[in-house]
N, C-alpha and C. Protein backbone atom coordinates (compact mmCIF):
# COMPACT_ATOMS: atom_id res chain seq x y z
N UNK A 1 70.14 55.07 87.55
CA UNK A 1 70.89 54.74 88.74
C UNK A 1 69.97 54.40 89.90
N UNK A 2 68.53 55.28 89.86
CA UNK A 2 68.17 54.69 90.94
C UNK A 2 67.77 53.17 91.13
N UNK A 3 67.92 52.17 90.07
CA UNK A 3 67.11 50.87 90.21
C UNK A 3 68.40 50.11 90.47
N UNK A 4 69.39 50.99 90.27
CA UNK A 4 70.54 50.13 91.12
C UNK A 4 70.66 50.59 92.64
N UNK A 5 70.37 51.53 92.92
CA UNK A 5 70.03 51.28 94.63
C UNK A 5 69.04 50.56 94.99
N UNK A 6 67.78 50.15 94.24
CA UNK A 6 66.85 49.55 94.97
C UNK A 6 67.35 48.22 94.80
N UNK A 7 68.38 47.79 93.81
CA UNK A 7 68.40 46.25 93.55
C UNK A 7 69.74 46.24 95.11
N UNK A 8 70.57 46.93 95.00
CA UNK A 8 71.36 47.18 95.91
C UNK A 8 71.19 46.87 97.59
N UNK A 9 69.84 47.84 97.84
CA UNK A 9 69.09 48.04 99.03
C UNK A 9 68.29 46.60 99.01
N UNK A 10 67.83 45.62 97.89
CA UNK A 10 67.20 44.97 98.67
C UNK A 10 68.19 43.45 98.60
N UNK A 11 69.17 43.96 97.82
CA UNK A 11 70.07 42.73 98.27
C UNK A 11 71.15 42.96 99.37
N UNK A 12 70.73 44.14 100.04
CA UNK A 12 71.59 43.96 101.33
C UNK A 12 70.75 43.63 102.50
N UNK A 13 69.51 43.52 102.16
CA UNK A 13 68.40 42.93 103.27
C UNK A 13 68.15 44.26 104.42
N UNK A 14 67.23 43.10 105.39
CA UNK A 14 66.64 44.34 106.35
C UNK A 14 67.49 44.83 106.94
N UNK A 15 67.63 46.24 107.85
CA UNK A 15 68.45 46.87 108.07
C UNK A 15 69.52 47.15 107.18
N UNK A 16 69.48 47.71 106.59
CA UNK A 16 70.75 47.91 105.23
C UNK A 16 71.69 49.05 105.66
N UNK A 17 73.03 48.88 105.75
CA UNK A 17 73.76 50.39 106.06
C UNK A 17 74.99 50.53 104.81
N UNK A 18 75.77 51.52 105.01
CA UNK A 18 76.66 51.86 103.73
C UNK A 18 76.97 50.84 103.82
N UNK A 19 77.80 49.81 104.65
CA UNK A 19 78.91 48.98 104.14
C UNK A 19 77.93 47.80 103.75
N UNK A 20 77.02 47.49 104.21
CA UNK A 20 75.70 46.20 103.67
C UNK A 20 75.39 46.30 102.08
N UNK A 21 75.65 47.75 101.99
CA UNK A 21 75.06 48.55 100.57
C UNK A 21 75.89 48.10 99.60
N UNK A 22 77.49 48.85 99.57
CA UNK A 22 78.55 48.86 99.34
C UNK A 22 79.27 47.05 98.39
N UNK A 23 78.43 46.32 100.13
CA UNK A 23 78.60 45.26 99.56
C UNK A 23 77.41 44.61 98.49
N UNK A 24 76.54 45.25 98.33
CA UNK A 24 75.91 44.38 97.76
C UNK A 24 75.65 44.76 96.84
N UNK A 25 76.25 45.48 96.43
CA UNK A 25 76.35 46.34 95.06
C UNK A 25 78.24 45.76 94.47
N UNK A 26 78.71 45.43 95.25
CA UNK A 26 80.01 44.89 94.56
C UNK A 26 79.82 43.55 93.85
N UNK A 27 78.93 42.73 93.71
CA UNK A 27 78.36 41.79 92.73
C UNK A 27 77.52 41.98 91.88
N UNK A 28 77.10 43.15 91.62
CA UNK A 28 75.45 43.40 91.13
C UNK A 28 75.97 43.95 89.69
N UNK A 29 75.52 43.28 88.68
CA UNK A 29 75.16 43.71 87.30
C UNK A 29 73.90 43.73 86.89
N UNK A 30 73.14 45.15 86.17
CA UNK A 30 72.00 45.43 85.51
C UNK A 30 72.18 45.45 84.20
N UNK A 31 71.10 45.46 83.51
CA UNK A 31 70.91 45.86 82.22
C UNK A 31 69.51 46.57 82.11
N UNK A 32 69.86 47.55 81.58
CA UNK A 32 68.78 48.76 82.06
C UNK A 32 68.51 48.75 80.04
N UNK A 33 67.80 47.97 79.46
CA UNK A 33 67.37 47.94 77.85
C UNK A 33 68.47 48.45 77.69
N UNK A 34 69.55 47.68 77.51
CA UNK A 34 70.89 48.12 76.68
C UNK A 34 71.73 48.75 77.54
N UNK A 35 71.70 49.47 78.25
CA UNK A 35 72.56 50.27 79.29
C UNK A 35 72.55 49.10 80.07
N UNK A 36 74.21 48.76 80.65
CA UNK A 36 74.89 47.96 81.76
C UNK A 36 75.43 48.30 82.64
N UNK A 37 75.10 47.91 83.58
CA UNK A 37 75.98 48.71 84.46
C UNK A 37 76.73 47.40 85.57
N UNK A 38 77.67 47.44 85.88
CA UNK A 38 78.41 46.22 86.49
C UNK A 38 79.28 46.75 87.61
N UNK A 39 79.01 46.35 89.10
CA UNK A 39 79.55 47.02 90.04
C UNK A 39 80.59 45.71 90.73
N UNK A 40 82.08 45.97 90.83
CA UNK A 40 82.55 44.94 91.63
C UNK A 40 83.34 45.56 92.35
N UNK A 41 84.09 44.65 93.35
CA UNK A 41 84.94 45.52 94.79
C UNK A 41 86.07 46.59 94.52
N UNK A 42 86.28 46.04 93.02
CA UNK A 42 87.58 47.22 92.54
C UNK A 42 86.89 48.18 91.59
N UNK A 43 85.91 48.50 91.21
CA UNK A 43 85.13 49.20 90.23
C UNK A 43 83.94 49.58 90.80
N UNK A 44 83.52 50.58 91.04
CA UNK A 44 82.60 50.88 91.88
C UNK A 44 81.37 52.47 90.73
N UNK A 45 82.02 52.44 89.79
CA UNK A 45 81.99 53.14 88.96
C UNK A 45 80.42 53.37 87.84
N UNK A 46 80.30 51.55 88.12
CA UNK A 46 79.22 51.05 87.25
C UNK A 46 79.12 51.37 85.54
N UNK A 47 79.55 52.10 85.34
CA UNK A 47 79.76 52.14 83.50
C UNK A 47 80.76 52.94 83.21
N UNK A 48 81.35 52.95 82.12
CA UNK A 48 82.33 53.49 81.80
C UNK A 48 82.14 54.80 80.55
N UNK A 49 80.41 54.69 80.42
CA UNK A 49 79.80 55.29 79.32
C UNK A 49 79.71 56.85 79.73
N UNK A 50 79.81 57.69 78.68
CA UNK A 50 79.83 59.40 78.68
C UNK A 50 79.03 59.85 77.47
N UNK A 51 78.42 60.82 77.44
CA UNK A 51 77.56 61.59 76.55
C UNK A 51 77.90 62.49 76.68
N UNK A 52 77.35 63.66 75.51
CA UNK A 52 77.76 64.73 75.68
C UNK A 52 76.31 65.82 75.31
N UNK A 53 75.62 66.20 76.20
CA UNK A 53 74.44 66.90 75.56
C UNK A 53 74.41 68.75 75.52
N UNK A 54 73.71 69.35 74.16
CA UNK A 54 74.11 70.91 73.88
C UNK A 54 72.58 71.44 74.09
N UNK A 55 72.32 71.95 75.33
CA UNK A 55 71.09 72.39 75.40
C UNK A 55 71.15 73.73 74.72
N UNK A 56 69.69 74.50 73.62
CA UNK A 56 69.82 75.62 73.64
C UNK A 56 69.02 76.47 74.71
N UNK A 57 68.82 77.95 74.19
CA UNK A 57 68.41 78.77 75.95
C UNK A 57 67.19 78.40 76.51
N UNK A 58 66.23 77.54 75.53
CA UNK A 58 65.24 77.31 75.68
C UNK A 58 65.29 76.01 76.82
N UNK A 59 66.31 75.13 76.71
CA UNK A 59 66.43 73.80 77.12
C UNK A 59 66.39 73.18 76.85
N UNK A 60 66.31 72.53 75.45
CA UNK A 60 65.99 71.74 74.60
C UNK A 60 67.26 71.40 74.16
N UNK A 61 67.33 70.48 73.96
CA UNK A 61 68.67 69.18 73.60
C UNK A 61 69.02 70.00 71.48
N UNK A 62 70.25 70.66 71.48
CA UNK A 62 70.61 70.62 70.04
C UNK A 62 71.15 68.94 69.52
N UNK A 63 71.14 69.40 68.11
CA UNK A 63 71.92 68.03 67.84
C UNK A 63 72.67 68.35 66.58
């Protein structure tokens, strides 16, 4: 997510504020190696994708 704020932040130009942001993230589609993410004025959501991960006590990802 963060390289969609920077694509975000620099397509809302200098001085950037929420609504500059907001907007310039309502056209913006990435592809992050396979992960997409697609932001428009009614979807603000960017993916629709969910995982589900089972750490044990150690922290380590079960599978």
């Amino acid at each position: 997510m963060a390289r969609a704020l920077v694509e975000g932040l620099t397509k809302a130009g200098p001085n950037p504020s929420a609504a500059k942001l907001r907007r310039a993230l309502d056209s913006t589609t990435l592809d992050l190696g396979g992960y997409r993410l697609a932001f428009t004025a009614k979807n603000h959501s960017g993916s629709g994708f969910v995982d589900v991960a089972v750490l044990d006590t150690d922290g380590r990802m079960v599978r």
